[in-house]
C-alpha atoms as a PDB file:
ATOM      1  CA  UNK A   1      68.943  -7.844  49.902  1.00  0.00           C
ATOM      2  CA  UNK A   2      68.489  -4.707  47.172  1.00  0.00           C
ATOM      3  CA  UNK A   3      69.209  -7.321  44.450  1.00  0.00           C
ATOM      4  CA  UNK A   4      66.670  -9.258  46.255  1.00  0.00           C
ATOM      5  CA  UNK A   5      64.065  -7.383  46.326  1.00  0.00           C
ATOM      6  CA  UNK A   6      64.546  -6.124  42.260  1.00  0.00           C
ATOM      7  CA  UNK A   7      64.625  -9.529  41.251  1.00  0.00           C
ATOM      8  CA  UNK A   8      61.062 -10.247  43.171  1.00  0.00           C
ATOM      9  CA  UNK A   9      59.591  -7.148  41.757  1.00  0.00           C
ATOM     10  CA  UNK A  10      60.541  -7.556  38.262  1.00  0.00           C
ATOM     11  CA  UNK A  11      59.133 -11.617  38.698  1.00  0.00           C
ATOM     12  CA  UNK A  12      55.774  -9.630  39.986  1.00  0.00           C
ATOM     13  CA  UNK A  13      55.731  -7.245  36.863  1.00  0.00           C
ATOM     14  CA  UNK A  14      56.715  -9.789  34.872  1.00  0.00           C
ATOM     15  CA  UNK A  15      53.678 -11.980  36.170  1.00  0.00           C
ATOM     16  CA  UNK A  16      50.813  -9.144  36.435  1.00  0.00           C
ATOM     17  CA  UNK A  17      51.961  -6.816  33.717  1.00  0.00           C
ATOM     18  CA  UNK A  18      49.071  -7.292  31.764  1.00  0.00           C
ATOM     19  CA  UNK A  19      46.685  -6.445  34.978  1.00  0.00           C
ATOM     20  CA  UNK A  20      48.508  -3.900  36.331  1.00  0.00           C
ATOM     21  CA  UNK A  21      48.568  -1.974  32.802  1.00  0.00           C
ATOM     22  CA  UNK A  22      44.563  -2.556  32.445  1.00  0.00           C
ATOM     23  CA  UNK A  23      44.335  -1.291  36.007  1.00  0.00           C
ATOM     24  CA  UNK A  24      45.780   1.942  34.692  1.00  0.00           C
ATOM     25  CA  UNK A  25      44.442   2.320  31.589  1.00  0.00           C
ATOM     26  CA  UNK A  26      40.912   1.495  33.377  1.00  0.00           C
ATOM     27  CA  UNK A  27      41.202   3.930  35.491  1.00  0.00           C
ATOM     28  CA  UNK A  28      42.350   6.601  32.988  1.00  0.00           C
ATOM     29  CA  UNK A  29      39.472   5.739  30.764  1.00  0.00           C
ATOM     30  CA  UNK A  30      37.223   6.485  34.233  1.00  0.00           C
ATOM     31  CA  UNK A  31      39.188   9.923  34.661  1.00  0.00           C
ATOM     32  CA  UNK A  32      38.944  11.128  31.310  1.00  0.00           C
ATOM     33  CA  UNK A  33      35.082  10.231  31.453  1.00  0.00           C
ATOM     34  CA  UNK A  34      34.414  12.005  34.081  1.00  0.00           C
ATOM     35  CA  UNK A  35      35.715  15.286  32.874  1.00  0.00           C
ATOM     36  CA  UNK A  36      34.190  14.465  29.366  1.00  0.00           C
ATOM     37  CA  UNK A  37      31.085  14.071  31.690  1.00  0.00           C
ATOM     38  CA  UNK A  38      31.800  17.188  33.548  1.00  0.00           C
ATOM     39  CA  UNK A  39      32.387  19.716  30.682  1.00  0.00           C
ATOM     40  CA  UNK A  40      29.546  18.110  28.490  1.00  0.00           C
ATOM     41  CA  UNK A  41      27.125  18.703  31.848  1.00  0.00           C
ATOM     42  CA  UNK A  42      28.532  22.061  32.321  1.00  0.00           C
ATOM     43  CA  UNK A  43      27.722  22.854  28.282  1.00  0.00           C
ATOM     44  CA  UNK A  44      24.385  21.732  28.558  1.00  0.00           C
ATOM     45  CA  UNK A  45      23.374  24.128  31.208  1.00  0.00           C
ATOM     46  CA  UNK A  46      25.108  26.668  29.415  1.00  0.00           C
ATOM     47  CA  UNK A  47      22.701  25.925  26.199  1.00  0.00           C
ATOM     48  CA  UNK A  48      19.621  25.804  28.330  1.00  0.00           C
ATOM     49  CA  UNK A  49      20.508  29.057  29.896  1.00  0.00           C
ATOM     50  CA  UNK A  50      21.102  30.487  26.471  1.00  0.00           C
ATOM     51  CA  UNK A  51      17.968  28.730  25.274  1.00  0.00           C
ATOM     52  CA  UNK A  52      15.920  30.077  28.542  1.00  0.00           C
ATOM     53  CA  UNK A  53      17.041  33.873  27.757  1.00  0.00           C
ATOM     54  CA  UNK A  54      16.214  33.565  24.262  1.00  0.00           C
ATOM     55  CA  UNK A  55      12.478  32.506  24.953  1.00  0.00           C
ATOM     56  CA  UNK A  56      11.144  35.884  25.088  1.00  0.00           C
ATOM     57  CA  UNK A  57       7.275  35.170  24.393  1.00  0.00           C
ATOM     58  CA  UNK A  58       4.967  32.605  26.002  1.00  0.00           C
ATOM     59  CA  UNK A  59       4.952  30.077  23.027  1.00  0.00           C
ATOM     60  CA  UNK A  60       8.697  29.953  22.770  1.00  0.00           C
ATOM     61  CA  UNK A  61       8.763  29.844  26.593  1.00  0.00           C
ATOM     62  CA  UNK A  62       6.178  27.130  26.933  1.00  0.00           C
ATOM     63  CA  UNK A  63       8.248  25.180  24.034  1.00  0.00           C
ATOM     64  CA  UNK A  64      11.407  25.565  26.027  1.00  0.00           C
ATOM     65  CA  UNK A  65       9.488  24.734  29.345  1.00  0.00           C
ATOM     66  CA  UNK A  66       8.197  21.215  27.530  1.00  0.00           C
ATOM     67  CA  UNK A  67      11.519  20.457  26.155  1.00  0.00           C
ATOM     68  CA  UNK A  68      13.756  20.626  29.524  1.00  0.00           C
ATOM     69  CA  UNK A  69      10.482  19.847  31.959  1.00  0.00           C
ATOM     70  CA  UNK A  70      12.782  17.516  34.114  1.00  0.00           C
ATOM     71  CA  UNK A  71      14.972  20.587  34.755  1.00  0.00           C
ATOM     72  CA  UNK A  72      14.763  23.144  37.290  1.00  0.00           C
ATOM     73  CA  UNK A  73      15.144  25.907  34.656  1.00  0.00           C
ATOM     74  CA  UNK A  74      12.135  24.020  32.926  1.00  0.00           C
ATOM     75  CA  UNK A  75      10.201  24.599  36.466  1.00  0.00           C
ATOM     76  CA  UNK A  76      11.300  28.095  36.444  1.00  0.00           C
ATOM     77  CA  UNK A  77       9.722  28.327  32.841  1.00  0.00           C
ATOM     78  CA  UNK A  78       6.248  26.509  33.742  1.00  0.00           C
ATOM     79  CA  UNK A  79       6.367  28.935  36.533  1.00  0.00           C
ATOM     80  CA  UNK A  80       6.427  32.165  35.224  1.00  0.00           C
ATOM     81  CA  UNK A  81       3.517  31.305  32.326  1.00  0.00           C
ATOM     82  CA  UNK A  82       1.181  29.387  35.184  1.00  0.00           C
ATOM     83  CA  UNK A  83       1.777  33.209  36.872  1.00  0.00           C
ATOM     84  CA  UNK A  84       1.024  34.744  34.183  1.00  0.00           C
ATOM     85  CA  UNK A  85      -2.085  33.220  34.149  1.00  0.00           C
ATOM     86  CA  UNK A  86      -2.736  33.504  37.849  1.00  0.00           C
ATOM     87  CA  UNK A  87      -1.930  37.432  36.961  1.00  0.00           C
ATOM     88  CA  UNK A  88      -4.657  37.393  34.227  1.00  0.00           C
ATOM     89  CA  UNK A  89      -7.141  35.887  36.451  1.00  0.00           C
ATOM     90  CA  UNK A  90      -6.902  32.283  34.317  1.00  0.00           C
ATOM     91  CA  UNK A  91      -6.691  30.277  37.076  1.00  0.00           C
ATOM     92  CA  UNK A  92      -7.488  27.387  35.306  1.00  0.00           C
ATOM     93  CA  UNK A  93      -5.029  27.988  32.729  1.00  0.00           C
ATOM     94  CA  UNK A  94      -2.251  28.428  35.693  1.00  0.00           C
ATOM     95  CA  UNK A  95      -3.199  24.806  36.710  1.00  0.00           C
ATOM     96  CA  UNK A  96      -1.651  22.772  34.606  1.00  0.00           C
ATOM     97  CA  UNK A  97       1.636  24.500  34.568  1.00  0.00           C
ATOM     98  CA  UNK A  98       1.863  24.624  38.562  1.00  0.00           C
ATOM     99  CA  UNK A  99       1.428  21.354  38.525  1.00  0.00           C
ATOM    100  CA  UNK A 100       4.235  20.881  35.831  1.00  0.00           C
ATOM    101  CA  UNK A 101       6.329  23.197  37.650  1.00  0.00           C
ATOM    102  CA  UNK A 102       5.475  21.364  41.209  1.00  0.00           C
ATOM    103  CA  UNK A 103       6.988  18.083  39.574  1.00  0.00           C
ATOM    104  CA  UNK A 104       9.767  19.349  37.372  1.00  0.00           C
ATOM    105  CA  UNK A 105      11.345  21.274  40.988  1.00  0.00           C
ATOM    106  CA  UNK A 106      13.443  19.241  43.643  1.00  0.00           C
ATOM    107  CA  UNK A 107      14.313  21.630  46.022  1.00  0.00           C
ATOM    108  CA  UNK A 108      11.768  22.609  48.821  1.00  0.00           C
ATOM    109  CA  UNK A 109      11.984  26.052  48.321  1.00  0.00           C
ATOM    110  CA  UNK A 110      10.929  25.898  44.766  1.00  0.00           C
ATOM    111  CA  UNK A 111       8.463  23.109  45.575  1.00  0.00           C
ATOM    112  CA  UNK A 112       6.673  25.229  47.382  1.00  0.00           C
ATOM    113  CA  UNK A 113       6.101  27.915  45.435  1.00  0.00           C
ATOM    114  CA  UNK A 114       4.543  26.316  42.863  1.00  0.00           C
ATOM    115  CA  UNK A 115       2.844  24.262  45.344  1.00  0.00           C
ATOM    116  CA  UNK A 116       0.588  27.138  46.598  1.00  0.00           C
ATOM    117  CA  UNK A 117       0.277  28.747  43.417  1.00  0.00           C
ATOM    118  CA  UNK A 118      -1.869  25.310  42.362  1.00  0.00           C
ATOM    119  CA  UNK A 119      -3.252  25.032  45.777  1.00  0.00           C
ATOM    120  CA  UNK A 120      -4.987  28.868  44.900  1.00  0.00           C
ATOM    121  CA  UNK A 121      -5.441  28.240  41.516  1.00  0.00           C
ATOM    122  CA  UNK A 122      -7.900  25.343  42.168  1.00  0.00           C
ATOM    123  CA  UNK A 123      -9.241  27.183  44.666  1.00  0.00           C
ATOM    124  CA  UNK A 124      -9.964  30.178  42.766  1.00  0.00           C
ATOM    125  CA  UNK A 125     -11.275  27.648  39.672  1.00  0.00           C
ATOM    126  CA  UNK A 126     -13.677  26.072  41.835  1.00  0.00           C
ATOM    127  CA  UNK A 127     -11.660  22.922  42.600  1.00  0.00           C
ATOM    128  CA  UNK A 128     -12.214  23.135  46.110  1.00  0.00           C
ATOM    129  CA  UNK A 129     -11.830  19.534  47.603  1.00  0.00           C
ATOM    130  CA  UNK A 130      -8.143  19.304  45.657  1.00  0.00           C
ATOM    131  CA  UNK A 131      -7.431  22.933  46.651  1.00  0.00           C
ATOM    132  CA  UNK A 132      -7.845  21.821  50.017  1.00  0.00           C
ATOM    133  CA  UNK A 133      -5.725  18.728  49.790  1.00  0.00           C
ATOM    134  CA  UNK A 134      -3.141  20.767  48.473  1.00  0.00           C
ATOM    135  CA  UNK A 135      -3.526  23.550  51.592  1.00  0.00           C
ATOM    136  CA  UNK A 136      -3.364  20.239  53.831  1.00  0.00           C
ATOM    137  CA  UNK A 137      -0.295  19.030  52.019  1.00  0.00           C
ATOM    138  CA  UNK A 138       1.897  22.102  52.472  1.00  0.00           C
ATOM    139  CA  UNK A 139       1.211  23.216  56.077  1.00  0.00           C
ATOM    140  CA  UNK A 140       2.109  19.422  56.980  1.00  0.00           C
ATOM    141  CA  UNK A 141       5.490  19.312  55.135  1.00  0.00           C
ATOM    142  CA  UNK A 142       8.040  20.053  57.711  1.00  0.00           C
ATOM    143  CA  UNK A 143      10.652  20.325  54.722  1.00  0.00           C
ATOM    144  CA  UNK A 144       9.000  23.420  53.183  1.00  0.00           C
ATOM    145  CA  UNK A 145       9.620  26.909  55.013  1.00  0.00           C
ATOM    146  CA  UNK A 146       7.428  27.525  57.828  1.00  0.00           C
ATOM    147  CA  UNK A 147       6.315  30.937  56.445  1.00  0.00           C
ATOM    148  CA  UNK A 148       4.825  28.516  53.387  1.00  0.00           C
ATOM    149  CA  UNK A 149       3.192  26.318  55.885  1.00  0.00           C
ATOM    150  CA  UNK A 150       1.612  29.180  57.686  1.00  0.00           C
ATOM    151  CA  UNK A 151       0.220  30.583  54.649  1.00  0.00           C
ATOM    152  CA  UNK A 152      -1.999  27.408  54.023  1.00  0.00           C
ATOM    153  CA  UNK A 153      -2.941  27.295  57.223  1.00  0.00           C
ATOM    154  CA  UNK A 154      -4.330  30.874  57.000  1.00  0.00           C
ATOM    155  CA  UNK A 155      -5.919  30.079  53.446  1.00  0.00           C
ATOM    156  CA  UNK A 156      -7.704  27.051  54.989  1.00  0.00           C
ATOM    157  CA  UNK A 157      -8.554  29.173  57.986  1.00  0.00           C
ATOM    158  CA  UNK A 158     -10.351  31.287  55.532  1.00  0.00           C
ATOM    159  CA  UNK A 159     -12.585  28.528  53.998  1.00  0.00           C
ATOM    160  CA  UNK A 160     -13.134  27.682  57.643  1.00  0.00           C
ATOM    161  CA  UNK A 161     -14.459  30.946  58.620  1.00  0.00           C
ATOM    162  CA  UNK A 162     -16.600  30.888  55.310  1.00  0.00           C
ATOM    163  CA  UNK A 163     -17.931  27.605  56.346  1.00  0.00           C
ATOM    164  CA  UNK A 164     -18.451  28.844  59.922  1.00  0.00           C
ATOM    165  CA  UNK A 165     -16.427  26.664  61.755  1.00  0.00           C
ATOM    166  CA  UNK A 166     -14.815  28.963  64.057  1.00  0.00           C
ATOM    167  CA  UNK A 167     -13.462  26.762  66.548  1.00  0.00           C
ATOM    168  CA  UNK A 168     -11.482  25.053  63.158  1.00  0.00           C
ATOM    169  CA  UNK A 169     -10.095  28.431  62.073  1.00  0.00           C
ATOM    170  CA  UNK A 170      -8.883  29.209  65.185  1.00  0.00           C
ATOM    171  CA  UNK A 171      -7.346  25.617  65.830  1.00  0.00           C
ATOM    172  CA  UNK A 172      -5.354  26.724  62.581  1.00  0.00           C
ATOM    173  CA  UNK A 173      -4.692  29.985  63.870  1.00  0.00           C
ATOM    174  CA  UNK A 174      -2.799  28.421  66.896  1.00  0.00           C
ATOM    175  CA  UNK A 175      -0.823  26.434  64.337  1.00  0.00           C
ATOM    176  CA  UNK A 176       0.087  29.548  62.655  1.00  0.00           C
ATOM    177  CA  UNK A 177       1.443  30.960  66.457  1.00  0.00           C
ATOM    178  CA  UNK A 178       3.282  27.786  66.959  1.00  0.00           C
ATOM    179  CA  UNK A 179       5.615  28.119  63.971  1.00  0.00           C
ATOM    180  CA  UNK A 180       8.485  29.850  65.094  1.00  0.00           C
ATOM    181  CA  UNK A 181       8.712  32.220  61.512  1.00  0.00           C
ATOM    182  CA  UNK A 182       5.328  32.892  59.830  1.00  0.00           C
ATOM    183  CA  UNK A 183       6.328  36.091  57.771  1.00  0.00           C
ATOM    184  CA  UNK A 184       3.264  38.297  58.141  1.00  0.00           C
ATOM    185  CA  UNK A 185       0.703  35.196  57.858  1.00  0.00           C
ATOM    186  CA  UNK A 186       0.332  35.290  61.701  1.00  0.00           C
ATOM    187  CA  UNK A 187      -0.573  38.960  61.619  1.00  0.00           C
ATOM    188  CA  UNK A 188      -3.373  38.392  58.963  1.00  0.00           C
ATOM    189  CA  UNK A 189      -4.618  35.450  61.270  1.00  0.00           C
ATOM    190  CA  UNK A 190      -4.686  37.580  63.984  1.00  0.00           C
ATOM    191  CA  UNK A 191      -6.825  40.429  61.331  1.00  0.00           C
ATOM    192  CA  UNK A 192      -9.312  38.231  60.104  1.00  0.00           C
ATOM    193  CA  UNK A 193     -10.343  37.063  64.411  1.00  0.00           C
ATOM    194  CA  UNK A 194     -11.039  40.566  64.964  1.00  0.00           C
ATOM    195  CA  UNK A 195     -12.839  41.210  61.878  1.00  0.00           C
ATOM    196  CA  UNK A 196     -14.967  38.028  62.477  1.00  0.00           C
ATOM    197  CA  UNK A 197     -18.457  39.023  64.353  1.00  0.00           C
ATOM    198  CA  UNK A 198     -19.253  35.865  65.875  1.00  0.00           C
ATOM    199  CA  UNK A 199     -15.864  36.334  67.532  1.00  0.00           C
ATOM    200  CA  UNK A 200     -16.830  39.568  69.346  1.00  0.00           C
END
């Protein structure tokens, strides 16, 4: 039965040799790319790290935040010059790199944050109706942090109360309460109705 069963397997290797060993060296070609891929991906982040440390002033970081704008790090870049300019009080210089920042991120919690920087930005440049839109925008995404959402609801709660419509402000005021963690935006909310005359 032994002899048997060596005779059938050297008829199968003699039959599918030629598979079997491009099976293998398939495979090892898909093994050895993928750690090829690995260490090359694990280089490159290493060089824009390097590059991203070595970009001391705004030119050479707004060169470096051009050349890697699909990156995160590239966000991080756009970032810190649109706050910079939101620091200066060149809001609509901070514009376009929020919104280059806003695209270049993929996780929510970076999002975000450049989100409501260009949300305030406009606002602050007189881009109202897109400022709003933005304000909408975050306090309606459930997959940013709640404490994000609650601070555009207070900032359109504001333009509410400039606008008189009370009975809006407080609607968003109520949305603020709802949200289980608001960071201090509830207490603010809960400032601005007692500083509010028509209130009292």
């Amino acid at each position: 039965a032994e002899s048997s069963i060596e005779d059938q397997l050297i008829v199968y290797w003699n039959r599918h040799k030629t598979q079997i060993l491009l099976s293998v060296t398939a495979a090892m070609v898909i093994i050895v790319g993928i750690q090829v891929s690995k260490i090359w991906s694990e280089k490159s982040i290493t060089d824009r790290g390097n590059a991203y440390v070595e970009a001391t002033d705004d030119t050479e970081k707004a060169a470096f935040a051009e050349k890697f704008s699909s990156t995160e790090i590239g966000g991080v870049a756009f970032l810190e010059l649109a706050d910079k300019s939101y620091s200066d009080k060149d809001y609509a210089a901070a514009v376009p790199n929020y919104e280059k920042a806003f695209k270049a991120f993929k996780r929510a919690e970076f999002k975000q944050r450049a989100h409501i920087g260009l949300a305030l930005s406009r606002l602050l440049s007189g881009d109202e109706s897109n400022a709003i839109a933005d304000l909408e925008g975050i306090s309606s995404n459930f997959d940013y942090p709640e404490a994000a959402r609650a601070e555009a609801l207070y900032h359109l709660s504001i333009l509410d109360w400039q606008g008189s419509s009370f009975e809006a402000m407080l609607n968003r005021h109520e949305e603020i309460e709802k949200l289980p963690s608001t960071g201090n935006w509830l207490g603010k909310a809960l400032q601005l109705q007692t500083s509010v005359p028509e209130l009292k």
